[in-house]
N, C-alpha and C. Protein backbone atom coordinates (compact mmCIF):
# COMPACT_ATOMS: atom_id res chain seq x y z
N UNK A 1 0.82 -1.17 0.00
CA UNK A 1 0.00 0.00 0.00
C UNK A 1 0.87 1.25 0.00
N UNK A 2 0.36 2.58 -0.57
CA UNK A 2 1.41 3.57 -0.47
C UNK A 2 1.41 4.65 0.66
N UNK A 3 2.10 4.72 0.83
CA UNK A 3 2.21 5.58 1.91
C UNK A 3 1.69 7.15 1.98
N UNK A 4 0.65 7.44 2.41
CA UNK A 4 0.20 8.77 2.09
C UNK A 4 0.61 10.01 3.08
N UNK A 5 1.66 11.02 2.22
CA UNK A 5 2.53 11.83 2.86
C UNK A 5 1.76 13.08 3.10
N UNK A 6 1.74 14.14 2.08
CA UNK A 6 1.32 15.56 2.50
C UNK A 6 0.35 15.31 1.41
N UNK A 7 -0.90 15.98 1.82
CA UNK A 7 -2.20 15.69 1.27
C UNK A 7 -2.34 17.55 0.37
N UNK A 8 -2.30 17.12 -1.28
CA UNK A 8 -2.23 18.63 -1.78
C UNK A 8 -3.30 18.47 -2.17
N UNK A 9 -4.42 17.47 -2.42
CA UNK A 9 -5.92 17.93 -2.53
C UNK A 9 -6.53 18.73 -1.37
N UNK A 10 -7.00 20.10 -1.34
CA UNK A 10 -8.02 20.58 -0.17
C UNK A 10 -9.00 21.03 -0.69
N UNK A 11 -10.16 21.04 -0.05
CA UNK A 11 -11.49 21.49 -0.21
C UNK A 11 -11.65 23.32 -0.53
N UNK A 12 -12.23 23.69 -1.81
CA UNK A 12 -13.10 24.96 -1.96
C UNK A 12 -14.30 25.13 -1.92
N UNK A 13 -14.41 26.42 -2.24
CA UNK A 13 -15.48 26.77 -1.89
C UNK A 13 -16.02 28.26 -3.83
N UNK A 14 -17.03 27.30 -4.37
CA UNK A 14 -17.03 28.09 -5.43
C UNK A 14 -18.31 28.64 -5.74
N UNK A 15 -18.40 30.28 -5.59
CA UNK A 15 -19.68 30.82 -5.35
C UNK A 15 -20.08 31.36 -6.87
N UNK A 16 -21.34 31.84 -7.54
CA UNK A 16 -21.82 32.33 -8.54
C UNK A 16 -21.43 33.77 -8.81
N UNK A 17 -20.61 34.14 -9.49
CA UNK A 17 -20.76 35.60 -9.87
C UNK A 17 -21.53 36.63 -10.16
N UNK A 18 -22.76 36.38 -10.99
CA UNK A 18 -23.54 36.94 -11.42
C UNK A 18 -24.89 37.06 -10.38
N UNK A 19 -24.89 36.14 -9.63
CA UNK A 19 -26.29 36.07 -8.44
C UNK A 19 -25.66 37.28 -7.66
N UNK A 20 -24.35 37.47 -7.47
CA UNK A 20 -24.42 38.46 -7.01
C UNK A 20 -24.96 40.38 -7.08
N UNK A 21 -24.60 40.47 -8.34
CA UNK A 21 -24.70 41.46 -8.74
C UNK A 21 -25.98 41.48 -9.30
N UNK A 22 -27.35 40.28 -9.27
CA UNK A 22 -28.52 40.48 -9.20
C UNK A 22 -29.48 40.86 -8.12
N UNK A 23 -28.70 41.06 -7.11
CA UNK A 23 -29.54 41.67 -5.80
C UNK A 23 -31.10 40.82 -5.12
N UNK A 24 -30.72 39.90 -6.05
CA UNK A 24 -31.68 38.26 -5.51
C UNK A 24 -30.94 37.72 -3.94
N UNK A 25 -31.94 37.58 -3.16
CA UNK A 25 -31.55 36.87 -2.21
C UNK A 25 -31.17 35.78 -2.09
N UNK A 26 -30.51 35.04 -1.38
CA UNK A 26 -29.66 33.53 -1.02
C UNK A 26 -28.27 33.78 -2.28
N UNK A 27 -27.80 32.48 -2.35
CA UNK A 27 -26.27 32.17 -2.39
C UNK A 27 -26.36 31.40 -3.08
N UNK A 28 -25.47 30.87 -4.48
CA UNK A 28 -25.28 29.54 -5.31
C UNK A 28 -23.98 29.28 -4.58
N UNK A 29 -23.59 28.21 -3.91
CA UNK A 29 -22.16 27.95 -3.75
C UNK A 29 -22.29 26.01 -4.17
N UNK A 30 -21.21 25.96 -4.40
CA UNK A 30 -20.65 24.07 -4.10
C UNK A 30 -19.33 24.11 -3.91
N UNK A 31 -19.04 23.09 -3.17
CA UNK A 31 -17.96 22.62 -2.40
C UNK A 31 -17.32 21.77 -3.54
N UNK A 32 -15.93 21.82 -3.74
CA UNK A 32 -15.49 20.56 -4.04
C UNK A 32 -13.96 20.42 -3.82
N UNK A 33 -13.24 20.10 -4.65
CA UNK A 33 -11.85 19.33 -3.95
C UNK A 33 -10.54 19.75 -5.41
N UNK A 34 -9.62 20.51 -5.50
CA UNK A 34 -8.71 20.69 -6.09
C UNK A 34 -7.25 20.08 -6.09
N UNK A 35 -6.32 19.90 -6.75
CA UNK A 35 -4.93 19.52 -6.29
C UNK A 35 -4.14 20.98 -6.24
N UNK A 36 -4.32 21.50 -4.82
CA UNK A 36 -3.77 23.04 -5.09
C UNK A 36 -2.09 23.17 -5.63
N UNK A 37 -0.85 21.58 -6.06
CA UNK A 37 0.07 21.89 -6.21
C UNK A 37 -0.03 22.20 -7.77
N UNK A 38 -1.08 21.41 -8.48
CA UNK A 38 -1.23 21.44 -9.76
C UNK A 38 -1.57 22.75 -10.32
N UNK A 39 -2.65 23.22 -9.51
CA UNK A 39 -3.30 24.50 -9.68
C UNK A 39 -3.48 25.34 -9.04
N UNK A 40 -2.24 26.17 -8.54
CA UNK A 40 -2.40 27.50 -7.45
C UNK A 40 -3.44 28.45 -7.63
N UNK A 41 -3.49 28.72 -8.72
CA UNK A 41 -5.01 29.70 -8.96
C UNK A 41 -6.06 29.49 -8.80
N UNK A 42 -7.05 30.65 -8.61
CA UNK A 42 -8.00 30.26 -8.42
C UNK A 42 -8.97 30.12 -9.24
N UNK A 43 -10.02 28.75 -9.32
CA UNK A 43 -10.82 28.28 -10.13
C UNK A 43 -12.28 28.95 -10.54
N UNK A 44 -12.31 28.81 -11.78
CA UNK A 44 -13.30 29.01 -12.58
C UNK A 44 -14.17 28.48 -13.41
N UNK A 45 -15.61 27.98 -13.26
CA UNK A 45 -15.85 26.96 -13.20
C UNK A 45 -17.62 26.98 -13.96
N UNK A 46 -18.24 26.38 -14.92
CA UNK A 46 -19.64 26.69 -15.02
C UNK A 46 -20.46 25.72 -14.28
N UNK A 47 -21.35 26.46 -13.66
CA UNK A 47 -22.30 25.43 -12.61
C UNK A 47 -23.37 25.85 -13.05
N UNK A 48 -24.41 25.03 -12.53
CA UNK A 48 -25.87 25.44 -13.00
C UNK A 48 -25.77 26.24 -11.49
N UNK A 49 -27.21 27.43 -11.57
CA UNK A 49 -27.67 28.20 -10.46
C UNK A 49 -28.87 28.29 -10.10
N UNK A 50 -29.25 27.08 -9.27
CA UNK A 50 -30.98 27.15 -9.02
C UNK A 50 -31.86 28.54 -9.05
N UNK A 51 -31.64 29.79 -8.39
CA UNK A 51 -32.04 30.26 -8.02
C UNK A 51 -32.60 31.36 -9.79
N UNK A 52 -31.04 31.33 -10.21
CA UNK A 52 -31.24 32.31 -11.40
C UNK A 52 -31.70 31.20 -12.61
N UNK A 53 -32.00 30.19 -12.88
CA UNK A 53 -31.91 28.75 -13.32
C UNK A 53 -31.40 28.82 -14.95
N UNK A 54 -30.18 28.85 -14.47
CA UNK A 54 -29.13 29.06 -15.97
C UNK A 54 -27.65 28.76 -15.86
N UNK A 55 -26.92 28.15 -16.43
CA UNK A 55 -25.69 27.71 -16.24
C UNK A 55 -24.65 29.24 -16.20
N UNK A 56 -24.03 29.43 -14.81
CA UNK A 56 -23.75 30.95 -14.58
C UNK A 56 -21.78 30.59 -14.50
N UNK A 57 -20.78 31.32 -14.10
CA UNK A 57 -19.49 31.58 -13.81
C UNK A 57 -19.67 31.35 -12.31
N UNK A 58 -18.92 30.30 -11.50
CA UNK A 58 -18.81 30.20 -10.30
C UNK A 58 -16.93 29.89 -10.15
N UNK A 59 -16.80 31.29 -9.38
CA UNK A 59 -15.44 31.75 -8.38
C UNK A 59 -15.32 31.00 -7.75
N UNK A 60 -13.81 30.75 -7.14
CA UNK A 60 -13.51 30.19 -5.96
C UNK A 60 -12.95 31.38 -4.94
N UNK A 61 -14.10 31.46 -3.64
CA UNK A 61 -13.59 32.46 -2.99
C UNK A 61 -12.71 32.28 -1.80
N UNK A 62 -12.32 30.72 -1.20
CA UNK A 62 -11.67 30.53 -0.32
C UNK A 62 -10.10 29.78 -0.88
């Protein structure tokens, strides 16, 4: 079995851009999991957005 050393997958956090600047109440976010050595930047990503119900630009803000 291999030995598992320093763990470079960690959990984000990727919110909707555009819900924001619609002044609609609540939040589109999803959680998911990156290899931050692969990819220091931050992600950009199309998600669907219940609220606005259209495939929108979701940031990673953490």
């Amino acid at each position: 079995m291999a030995k598992k050393t320093k763990d470079a997958r960690g959990q984000v956090i990727l919110e909707c851009t555009e819900h924001k600047a619609s002044g609609k109440p609540g939040t589109s976010r999803y959680i998911t999991t990156k290899n931050k050595k692969n990819t220091p930047e931050r992600l950009e990503v199309k998600k669907y957005n219940p609220i606005l119900k259209k495939m929108t630009i979701h940031k990673e803000i953490k």
